[in-house]
Protein backbone atom coordinates (compact mmCIF):
# COMPACT_ATOMS: atom_id res chain seq x y z
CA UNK A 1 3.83 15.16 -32.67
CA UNK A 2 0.27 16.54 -33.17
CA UNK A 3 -1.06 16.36 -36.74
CA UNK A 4 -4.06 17.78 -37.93
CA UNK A 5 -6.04 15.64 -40.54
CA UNK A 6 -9.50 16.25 -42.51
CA UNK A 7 -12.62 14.49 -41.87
CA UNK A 8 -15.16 14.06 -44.34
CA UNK A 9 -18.45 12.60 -44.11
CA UNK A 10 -19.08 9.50 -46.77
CA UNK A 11 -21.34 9.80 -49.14
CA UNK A 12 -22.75 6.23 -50.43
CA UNK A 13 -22.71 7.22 -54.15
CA UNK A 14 -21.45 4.70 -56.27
CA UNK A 15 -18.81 3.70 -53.51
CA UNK A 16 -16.90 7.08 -54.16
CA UNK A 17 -16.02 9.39 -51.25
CA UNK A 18 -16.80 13.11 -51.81
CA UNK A 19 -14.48 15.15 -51.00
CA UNK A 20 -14.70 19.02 -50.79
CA UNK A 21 -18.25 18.66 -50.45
CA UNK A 22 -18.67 18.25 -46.83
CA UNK A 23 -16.95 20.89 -44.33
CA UNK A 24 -13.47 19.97 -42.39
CA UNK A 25 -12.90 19.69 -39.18
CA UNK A 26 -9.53 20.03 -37.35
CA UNK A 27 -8.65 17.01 -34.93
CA UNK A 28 -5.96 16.61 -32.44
CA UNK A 29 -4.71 13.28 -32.13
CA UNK A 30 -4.00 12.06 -28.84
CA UNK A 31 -0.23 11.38 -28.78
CA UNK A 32 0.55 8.01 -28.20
CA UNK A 33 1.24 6.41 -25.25
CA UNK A 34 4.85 5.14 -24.11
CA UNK A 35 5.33 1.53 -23.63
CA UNK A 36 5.81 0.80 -19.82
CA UNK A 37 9.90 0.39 -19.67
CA UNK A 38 11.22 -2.24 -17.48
CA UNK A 39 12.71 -1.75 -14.17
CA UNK A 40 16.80 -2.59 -14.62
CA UNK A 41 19.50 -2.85 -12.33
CA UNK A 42 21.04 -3.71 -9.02
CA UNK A 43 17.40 -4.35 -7.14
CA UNK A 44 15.59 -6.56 -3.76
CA UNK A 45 12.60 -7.96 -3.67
CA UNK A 46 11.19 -9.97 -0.70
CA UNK A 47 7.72 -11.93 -0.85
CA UNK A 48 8.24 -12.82 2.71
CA UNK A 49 7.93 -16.26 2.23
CA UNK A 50 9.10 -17.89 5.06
CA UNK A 51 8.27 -21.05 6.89
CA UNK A 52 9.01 -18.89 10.16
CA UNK A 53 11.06 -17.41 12.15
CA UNK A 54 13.83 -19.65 12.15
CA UNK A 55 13.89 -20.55 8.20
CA UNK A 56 17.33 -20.07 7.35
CA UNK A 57 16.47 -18.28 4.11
CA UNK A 58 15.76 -15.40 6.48
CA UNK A 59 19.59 -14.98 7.56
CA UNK A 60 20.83 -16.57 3.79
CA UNK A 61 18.58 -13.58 2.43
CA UNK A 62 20.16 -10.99 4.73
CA UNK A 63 17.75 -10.71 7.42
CA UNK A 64 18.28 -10.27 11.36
CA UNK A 65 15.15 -10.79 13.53
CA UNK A 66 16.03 -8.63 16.41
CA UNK A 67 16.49 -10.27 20.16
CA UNK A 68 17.45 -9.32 23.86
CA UNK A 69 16.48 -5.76 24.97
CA UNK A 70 17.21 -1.71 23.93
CA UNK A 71 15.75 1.44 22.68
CA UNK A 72 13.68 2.25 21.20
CA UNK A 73 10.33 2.15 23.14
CA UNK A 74 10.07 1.24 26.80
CA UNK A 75 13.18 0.65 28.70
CA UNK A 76 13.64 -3.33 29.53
CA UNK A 77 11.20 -4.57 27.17
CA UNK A 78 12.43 -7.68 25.16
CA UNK A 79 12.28 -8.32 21.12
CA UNK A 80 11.17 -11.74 20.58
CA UNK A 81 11.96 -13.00 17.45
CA UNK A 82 9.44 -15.72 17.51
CA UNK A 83 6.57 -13.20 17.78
CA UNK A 84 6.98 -12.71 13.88
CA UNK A 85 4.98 -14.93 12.03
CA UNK A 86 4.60 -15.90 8.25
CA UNK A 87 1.40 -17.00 6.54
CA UNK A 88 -0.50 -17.11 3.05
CA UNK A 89 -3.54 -14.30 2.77
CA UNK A 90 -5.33 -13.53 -0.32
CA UNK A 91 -3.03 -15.59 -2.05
CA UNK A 92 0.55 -13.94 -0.96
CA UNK A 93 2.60 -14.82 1.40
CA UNK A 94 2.40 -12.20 4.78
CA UNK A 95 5.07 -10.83 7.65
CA UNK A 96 3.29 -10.57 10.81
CA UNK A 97 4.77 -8.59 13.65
CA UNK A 98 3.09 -8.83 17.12
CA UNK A 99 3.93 -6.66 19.68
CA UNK A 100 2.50 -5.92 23.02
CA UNK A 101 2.33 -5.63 26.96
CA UNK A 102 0.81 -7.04 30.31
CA UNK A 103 1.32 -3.22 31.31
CA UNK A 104 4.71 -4.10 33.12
CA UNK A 105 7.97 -3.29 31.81
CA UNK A 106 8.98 -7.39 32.22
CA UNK A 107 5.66 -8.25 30.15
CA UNK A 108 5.66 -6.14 27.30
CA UNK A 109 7.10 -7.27 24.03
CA UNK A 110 8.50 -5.72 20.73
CA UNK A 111 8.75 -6.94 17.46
CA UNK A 112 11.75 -5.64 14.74
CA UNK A 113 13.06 -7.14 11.38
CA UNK A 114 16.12 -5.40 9.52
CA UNK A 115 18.30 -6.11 6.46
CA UNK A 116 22.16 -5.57 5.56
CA UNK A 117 23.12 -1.99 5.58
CA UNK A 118 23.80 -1.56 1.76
CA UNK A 119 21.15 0.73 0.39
CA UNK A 120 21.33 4.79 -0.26
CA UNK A 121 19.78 6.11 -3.19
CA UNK A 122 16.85 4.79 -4.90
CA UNK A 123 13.76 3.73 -4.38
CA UNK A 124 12.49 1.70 -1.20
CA UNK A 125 8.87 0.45 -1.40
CA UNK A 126 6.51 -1.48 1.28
CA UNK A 127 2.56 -2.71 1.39
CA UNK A 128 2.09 -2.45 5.03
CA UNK A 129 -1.01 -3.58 7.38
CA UNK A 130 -1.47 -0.99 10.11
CA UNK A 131 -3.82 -1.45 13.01
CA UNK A 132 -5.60 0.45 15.43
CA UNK A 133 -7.03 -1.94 17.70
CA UNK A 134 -5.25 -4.69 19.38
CA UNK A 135 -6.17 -8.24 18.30
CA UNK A 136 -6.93 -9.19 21.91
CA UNK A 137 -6.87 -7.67 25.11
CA UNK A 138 -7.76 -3.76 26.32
CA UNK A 139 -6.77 -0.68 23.28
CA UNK A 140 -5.02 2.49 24.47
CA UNK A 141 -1.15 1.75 24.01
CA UNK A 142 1.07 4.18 22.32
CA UNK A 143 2.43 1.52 19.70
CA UNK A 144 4.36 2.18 16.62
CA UNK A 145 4.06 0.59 13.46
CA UNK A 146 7.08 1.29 11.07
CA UNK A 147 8.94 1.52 7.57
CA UNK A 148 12.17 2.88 7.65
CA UNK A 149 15.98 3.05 6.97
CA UNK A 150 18.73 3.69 9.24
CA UNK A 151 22.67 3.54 9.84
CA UNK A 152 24.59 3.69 12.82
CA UNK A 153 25.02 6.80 15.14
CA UNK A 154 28.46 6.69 16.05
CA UNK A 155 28.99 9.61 18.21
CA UNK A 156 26.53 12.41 19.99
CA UNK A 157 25.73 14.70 16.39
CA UNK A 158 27.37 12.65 13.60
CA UNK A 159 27.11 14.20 10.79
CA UNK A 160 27.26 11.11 8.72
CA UNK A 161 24.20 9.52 10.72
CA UNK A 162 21.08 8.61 8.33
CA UNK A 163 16.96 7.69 8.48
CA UNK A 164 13.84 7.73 6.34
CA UNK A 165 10.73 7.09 8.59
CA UNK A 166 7.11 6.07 7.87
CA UNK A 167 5.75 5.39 11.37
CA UNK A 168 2.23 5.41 12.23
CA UNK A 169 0.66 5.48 15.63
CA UNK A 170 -2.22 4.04 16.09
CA UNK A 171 -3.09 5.87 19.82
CA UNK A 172 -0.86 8.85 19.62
CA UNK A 173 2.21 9.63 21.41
CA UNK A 174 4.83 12.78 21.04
CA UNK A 175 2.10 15.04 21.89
CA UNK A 176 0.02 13.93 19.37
CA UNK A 177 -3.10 13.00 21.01
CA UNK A 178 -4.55 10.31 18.78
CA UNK A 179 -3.99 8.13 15.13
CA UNK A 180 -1.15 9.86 12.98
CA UNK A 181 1.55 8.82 10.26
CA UNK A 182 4.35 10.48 10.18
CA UNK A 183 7.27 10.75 7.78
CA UNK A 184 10.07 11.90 8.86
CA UNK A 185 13.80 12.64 7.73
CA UNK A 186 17.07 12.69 10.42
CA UNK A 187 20.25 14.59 9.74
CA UNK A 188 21.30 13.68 13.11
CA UNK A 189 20.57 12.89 17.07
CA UNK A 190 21.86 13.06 20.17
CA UNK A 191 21.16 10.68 23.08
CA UNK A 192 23.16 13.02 26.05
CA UNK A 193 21.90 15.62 26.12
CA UNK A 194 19.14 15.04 24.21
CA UNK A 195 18.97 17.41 21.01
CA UNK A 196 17.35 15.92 17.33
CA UNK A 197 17.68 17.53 14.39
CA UNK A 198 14.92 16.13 11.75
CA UNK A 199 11.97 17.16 9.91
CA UNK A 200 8.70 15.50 10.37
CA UNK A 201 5.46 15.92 8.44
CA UNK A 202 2.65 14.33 10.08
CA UNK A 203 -1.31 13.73 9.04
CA UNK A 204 -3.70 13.15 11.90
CA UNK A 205 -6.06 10.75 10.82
CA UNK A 206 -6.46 6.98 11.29
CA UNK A 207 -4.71 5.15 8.62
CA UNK A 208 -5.41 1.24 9.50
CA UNK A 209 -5.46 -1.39 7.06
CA UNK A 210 -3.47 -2.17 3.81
CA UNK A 211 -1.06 0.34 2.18
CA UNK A 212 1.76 1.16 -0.27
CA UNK A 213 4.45 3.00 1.30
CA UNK A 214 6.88 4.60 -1.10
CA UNK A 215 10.39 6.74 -0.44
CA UNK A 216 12.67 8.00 -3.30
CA UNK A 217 16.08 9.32 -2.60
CA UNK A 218 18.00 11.32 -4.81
CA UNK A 219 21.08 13.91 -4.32
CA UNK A 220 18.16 16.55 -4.33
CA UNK A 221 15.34 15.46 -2.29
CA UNK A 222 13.87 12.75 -0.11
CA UNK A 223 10.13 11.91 -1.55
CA UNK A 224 7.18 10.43 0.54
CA UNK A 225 4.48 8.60 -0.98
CA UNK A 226 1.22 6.18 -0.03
CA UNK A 227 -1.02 4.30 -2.03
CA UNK A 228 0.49 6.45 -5.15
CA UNK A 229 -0.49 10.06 -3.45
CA UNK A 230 1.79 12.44 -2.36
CA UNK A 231 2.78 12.75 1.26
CA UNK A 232 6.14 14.75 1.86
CA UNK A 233 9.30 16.32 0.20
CA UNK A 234 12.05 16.98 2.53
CA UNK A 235 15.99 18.16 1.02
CA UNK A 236 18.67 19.15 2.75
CA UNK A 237 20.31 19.30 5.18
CA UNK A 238 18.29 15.85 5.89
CA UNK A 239 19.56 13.91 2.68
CA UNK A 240 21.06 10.33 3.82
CA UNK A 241 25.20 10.33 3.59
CA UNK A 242 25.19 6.95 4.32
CA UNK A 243 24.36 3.55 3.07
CA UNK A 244 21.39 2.46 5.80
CA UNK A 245 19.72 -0.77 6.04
CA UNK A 246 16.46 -1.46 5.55
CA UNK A 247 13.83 -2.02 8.69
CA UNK A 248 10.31 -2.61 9.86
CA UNK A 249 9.69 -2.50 13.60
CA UNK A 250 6.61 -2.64 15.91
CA UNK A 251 7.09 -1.30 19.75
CA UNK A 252 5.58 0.90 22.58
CA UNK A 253 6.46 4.05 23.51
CA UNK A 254 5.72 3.93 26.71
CA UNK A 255 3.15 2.12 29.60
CA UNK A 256 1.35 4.96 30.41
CA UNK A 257 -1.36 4.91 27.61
CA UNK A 258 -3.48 2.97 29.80
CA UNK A 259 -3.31 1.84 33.24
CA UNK A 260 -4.68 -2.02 32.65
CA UNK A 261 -2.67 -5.34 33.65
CA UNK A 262 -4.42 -7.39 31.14
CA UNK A 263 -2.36 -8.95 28.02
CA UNK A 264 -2.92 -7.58 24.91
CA UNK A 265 -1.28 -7.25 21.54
CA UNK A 266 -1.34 -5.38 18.09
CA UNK A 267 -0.26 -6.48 14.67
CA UNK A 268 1.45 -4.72 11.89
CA UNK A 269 1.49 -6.73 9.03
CA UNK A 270 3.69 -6.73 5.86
CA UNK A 271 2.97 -8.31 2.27
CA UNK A 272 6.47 -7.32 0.26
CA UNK A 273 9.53 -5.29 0.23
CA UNK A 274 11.24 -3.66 -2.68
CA UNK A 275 14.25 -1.45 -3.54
CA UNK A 276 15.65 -0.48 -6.95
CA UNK A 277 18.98 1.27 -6.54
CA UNK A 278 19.91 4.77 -7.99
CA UNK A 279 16.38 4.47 -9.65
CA UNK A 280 13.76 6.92 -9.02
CA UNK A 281 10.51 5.51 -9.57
CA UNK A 282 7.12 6.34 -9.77
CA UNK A 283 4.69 4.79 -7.40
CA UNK A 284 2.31 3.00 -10.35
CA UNK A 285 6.00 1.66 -11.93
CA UNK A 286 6.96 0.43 -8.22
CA UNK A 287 3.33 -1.65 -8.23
CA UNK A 288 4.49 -2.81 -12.02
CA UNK A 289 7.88 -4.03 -10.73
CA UNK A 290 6.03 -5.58 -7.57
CA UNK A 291 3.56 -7.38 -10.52
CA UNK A 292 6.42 -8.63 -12.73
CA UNK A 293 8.09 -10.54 -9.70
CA UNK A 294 4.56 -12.18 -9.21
CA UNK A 295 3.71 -12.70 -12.50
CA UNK A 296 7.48 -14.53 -12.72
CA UNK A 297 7.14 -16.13 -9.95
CA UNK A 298 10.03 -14.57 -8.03
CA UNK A 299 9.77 -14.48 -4.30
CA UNK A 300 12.88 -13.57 -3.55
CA UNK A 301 16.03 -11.21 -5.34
CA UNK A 302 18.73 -9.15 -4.39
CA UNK A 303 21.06 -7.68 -6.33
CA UNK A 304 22.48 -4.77 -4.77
């Protein structure tokens, strides 16, 4: 409530204030501030830290490293589970997801991580290393780096099919001639014939190195953020119906962004993971949240 109060000036005169003397002056006090509230209820947060790929915390925690071959990206590539790595930088523990190609369909490489399909509503949260360049070898490749939720496609156009994308390509790709991120929202997709119906909003710029990915989901609108500013509001009809899991991936679109036979690879890097169900938070209370697991010393909780 704003309250106006008098100000006087003090006299030094036997230690008495003067009053009526002086003129007044009208102040507005600043209302006070709220204290930060804690985050509560059904919730995950992942550190990412593993030993590797094969630490069986991975699968106790709900994680699938994805193996063998299939879309998305190019046609017979293969996801190697062992080309995601875990390691300590800056003092937290880091997901790293190499992906890459020889140029040949036989030598090229994907990387993909996903959790159990549980989450709808809330608020799903990432810090996310993008690159542009590959760590070794010639640059050119359409890659894509990724954030996103999904749930199955169970026939050509179902209705009930849902994803939330962040995907950023480093090289282009979809027309897009060079670096873009993307967020994008599905209602639905069909493989044969090929028809999509989604809306994408898209900023052409590079966007490599570190940064804090948010998505809020309520019954009204699906929110975009990163590194706490605004990026896209999309609402219906491309609201989720149903409960998706949780994914990063790392693939190539295609072999024809350049024409080399020389190995190289690219890696997209992730620090944490968070979701708070049913909650819709503000990026600067996802960071707090993030802090408080740190500051606790939690690595790992889920429960949604």
């Amino acid at each position: 409530m704003l309250r106006h109060l008098l100000l006087s000036r003090v006299r030094a005169a036997a230690g008495l204030v003067a009053f009526g003397l002086l003129c007044a002056a009208l102040v507005v006090l600043p209302a006070p501030r709220a204290a930060a509230q804690p985050v509560v209820g059904p919730a995950l947060f992942d550190d990412f830290n593993y030993t590797g790929h094969t630490d069986p915390l991975l699968t106790q925690h709900g994680w699938t490293l994805r193996s063998g071959q299939g879309g998305p990206g190019v046609p017979g590539a293969t996801w190697r589970p062992q080309n995601i790595t875990f390691a300590t930088a800056s003092g937290n523990s880091v997901m790293t997801m190499r992906s890459g190609t020889n140029g040949t369909t036989a030598g090229t490489e994907h990387t993909e991580i996903y959790q159990q399909r549980k989450f709808l509503y809330g608020t799903y949260a990432a810090r996310v290393h993008f690159t542009d360049v590959p760590s070794y070898g010639p640059d050119g490749d359409r890659m894509v780096q990724t954030f996103f939720t999904i749930s199955p496609l169970n026939y050509s156009m179902d209705p009930n099919y849902s994803e939330l994308d962040f995907e950023y390509l480093p090289n282009g790709g979809w027309g897009i001639p060079g670096s873009a991120l993307l967020a994008s929202s599905w209602e639905t997709y069909s493989e044969d014939p090929p028809q999509e119906d989604h809306v994408t909003t898209q900023e052409r710029a590079s966007f490599a190195g570190w940064h804090d990915l948010v998505i809020t989901v309520d019954s009204t609108a699906i929110t975009y953020y990163i590194d706490g500013r605004h990026f896209a509001t999309h609402s219906e009809p491309y609201l989720p119906e149903s409960a998706m899991s949780i994914r990063f991936n790392h693939w190539l679109i295609n072999l024809t962004g350049i024409s080399s036979r020389k190995t190289r690879a690219y890696e997209q890097k992730v620090d944490y993971v968070y979701f708070a169900q049913d909650q819709v938070l503000s990026p600067s209370e996802v960071q707090a949240a993030v802090a408080d697991y740190r500051t606790r010393g939690v690595t790992f909780e889920d429960t949604v």
